[in-house]
Protein backbone atom coordinates (compact mmCIF):
# COMPACT_ATOMS: atom_id res chain seq x y z
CA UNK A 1 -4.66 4.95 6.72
CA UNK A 2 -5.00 2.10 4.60
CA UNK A 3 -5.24 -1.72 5.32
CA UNK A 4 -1.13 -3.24 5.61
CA UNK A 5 -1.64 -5.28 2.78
CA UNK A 6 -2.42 -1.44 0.33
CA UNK A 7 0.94 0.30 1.78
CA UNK A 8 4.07 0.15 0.19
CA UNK A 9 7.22 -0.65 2.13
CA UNK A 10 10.31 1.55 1.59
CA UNK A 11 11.82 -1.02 -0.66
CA UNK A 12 8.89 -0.77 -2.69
CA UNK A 13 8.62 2.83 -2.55
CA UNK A 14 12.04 3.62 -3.67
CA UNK A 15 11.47 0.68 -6.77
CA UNK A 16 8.15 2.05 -7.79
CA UNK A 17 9.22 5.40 -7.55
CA UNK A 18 12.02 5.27 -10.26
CA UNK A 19 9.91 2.96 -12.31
CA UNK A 20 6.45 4.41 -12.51
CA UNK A 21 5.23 7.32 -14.93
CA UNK A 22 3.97 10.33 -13.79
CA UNK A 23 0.94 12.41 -14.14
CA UNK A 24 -0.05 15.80 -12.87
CA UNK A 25 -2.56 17.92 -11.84
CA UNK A 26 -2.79 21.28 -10.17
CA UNK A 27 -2.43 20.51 -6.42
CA UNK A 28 -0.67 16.81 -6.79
CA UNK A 29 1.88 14.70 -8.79
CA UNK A 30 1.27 10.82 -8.96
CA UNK A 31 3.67 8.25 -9.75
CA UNK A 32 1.78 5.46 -11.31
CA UNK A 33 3.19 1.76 -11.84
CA UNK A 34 1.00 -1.26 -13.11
CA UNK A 35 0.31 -3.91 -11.05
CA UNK A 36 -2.08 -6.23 -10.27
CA UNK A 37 -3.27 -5.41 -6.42
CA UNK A 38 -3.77 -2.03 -5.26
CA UNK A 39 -1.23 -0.40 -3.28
CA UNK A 40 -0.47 3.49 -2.38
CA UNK A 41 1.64 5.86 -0.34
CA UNK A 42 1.20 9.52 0.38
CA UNK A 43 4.07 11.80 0.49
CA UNK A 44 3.55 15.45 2.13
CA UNK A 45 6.97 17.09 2.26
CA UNK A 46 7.98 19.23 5.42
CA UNK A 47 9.11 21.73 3.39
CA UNK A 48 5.52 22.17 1.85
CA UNK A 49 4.33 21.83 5.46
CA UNK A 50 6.57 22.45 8.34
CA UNK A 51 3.63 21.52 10.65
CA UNK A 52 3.12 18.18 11.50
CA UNK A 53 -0.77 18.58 12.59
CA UNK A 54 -0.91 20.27 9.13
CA UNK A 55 1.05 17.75 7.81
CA UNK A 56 -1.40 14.49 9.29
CA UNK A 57 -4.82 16.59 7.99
CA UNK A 58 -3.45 16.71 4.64
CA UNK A 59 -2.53 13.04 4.75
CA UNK A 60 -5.56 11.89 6.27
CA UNK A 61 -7.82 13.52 3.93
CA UNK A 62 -5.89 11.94 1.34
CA UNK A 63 -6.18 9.00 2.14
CA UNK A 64 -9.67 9.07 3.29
CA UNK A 65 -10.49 10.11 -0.42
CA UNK A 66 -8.52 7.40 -1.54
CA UNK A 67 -9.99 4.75 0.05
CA UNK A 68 -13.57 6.02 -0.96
CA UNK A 69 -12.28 5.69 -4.79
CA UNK A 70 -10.84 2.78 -4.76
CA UNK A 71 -13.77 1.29 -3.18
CA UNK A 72 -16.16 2.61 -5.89
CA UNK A 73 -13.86 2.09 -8.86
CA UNK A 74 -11.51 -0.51 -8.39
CA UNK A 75 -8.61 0.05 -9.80
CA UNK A 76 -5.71 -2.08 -9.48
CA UNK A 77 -2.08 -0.30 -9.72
CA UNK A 78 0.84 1.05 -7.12
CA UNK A 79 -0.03 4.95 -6.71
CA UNK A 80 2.28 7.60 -4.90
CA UNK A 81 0.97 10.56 -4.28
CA UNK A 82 3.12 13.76 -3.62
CA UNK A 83 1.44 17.33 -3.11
CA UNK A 84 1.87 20.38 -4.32
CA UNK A 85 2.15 23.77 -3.10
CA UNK A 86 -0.99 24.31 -4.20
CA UNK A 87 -2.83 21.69 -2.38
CA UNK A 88 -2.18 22.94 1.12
CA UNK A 89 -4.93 25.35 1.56
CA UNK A 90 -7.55 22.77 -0.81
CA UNK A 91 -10.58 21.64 0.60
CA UNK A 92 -11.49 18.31 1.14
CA UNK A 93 -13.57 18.22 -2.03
CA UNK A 94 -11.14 19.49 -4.03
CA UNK A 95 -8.54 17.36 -3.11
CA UNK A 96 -10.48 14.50 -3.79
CA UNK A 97 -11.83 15.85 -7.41
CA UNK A 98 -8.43 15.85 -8.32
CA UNK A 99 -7.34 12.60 -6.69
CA UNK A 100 -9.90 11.42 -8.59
CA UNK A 101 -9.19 12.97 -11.85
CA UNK A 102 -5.15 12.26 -11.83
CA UNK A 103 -5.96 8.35 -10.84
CA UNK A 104 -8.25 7.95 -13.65
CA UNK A 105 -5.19 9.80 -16.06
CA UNK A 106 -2.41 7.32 -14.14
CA UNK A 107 -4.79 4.28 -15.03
CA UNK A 108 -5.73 4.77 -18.06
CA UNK A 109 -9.64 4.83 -16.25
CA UNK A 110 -9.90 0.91 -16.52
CA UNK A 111 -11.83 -0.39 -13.40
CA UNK A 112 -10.77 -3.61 -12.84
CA UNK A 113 -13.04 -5.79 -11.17
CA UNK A 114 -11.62 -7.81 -7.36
């Protein structure tokens, strides 16, 4: 998970989520809004993954990867992830490659300093 202050409330969700442009990849779709803190949601939906415990792994290696970029890169922005069929049977590695590869499309691959 990440820190209170990096998630999105629903209100925010649903406002980013018709705002923001979207970028693609093979396994995920991100909706990408500017702004000047980071903040992010992952979406898994149940019809993707009817298992929950499927459901949480996903998530959690999502956001683990997540964090890990943001750390290193620092980029600044609202980011909501949604998966694709594709990206239920990824490995870890993969998923992050191309977490990494759709944020730095969604940014514009400008690392903005804290």
């Amino acid at each position: 998970m990440l820190k209170k202050t990096q998630r999105l409330t629903k209100r925010q969700f649903t406002t980013f989520f018709s705002q923001g442009r979207q970028v693609h990849t093979l396994s995920l779709r991100v909706v990408y809004s500017p702004h000047t803190q980071f903040h992010a949601a992952v979406v898994i939906p149940k019809k993707l993954v009817p298992k929950a415990t499927a459901r949480m792994k996903l998530r959690r290696r999502l956001y683990n990867g997540l964090r890990t970029l943001i750390e290193a890169t620092h980029i600044n922005g609202v980011f909501i992830i949604i998966i694709k069929a594709t990206a239920v049977g990824a490995s870890y590695h993969t998923l992050k490659k191309e977490l990494e590869e759709v944020l730095q499309k969604s940014a514009g691959h400008r690392g903005n300093p804290r």
